[in-house]
C-alpha atoms as a PDB file:
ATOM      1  CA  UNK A   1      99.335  43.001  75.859  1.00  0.00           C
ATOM      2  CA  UNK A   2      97.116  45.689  74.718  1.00  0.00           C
ATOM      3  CA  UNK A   3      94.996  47.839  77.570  1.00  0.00           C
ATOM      4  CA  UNK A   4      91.191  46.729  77.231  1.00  0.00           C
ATOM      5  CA  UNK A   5      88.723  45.667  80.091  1.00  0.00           C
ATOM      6  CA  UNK A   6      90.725  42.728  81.118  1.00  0.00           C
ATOM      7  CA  UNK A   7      94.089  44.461  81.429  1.00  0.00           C
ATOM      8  CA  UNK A   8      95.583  47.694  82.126  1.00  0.00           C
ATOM      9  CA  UNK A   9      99.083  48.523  82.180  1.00  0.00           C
ATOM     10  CA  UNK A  10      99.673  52.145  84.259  1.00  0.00           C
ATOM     11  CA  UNK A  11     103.561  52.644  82.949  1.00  0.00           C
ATOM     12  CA  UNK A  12     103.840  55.990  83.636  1.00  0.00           C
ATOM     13  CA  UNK A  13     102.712  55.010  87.793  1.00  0.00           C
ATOM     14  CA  UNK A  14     105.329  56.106  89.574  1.00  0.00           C
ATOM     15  CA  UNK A  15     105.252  52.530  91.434  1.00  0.00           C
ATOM     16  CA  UNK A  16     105.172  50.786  87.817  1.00  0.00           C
ATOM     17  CA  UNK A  17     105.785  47.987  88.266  1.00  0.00           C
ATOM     18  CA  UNK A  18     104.924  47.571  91.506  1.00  0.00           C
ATOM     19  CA  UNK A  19     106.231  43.751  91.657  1.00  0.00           C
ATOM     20  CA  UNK A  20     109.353  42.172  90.061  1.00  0.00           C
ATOM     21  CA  UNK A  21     108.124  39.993  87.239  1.00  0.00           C
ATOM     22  CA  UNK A  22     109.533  39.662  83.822  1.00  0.00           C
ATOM     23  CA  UNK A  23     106.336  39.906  82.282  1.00  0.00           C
ATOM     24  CA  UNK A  24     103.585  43.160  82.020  1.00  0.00           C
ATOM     25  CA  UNK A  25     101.747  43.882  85.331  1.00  0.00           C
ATOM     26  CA  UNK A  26      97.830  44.510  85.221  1.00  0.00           C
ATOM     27  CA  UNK A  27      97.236  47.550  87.200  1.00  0.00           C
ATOM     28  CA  UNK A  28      93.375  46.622  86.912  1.00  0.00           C
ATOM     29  CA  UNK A  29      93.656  45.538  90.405  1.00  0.00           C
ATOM     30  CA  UNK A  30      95.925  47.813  91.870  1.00  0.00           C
ATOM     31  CA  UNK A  31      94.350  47.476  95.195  1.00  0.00           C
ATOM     32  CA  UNK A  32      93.729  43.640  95.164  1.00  0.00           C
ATOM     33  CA  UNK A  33      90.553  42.167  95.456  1.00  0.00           C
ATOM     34  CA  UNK A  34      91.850  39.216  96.931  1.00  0.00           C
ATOM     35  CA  UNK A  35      93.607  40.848  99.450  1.00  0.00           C
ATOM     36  CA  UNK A  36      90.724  40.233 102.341  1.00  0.00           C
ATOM     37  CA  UNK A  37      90.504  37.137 102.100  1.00  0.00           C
ATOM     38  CA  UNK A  38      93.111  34.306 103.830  1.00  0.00           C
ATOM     39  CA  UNK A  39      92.300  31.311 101.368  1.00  0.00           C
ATOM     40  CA  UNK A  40      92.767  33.387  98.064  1.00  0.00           C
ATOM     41  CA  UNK A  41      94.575  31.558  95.326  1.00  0.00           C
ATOM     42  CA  UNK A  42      97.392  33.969  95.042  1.00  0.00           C
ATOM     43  CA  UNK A  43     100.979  32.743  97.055  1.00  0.00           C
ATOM     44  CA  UNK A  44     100.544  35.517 100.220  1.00  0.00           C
ATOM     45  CA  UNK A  45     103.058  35.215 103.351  1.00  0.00           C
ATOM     46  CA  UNK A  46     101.499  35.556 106.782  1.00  0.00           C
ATOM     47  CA  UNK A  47     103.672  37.626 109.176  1.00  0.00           C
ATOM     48  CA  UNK A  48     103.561  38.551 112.817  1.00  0.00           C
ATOM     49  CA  UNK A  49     103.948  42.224 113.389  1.00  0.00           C
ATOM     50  CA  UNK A  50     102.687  43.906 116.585  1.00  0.00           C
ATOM     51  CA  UNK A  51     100.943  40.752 117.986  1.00  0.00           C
ATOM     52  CA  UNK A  52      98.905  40.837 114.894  1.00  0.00           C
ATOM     53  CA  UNK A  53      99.067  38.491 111.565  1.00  0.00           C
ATOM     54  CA  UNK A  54      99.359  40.636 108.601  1.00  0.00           C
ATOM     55  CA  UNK A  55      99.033  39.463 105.025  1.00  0.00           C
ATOM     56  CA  UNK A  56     101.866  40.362 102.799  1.00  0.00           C
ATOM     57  CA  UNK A  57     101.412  39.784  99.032  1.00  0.00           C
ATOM     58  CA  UNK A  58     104.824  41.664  98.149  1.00  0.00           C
ATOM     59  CA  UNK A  59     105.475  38.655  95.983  1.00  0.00           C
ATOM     60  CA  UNK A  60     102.556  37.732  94.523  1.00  0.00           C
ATOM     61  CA  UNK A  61     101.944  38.592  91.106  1.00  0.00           C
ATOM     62  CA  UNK A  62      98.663  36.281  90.826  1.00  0.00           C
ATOM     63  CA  UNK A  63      95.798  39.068  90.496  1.00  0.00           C
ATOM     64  CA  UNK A  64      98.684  40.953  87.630  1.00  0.00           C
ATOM     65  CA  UNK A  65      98.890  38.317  85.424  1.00  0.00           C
ATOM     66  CA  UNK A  66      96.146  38.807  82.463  1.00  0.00           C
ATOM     67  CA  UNK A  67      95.900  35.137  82.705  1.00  0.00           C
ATOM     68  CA  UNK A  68      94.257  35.004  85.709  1.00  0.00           C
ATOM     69  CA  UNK A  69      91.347  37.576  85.133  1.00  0.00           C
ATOM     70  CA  UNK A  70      89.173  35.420  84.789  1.00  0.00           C
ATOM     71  CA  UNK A  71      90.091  33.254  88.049  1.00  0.00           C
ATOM     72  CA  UNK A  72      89.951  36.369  89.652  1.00  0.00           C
ATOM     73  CA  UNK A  73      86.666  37.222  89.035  1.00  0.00           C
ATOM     74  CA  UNK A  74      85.061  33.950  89.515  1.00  0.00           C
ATOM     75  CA  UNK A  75      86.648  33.768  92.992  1.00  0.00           C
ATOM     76  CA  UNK A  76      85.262  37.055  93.526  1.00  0.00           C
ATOM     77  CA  UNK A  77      81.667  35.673  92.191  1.00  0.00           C
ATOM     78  CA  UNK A  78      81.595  32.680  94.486  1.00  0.00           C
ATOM     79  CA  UNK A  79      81.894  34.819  97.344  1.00  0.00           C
END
């Protein structure tokens, strides 16, 4: 996919790509938007670590997808 506002693809990152997927990752959200919140449509594991519950999205690809740009953004909106 070409680089444009809806998707960026850093290949020269050093952490490129920083999930296993067989397709592109969009590094538009590096840091992921969705990452505060619990309920986000993206496929996070919960773990317990220190007495605390700590989100892990090592495996979610959701926000990197260019598919879902625009379900990322309207989550984002309704919040």
């Amino acid at each position: 996919m070409k680089n444009d506002h809806r998707f960026f693809a850093n290949r020269e990152c050093e952490y490129y790509p920083c999930h296993k997927s067989g397709e592109d990752i969009n590094c538009l959200f590096c840091f992921c938007p969705l990452y505060p919140y619990r309920d986000c449509p993206g496929n996070p594991i919960f773990k317990e670590k220190d007495g605390k519950t700590v989100k892990s999205c090592v495996d979610c690809t959701f926000p990197h997808a260019p598919q879902n740009y625009g379900k990322v953004m309207e989550y984002i909106k309704r919040l």
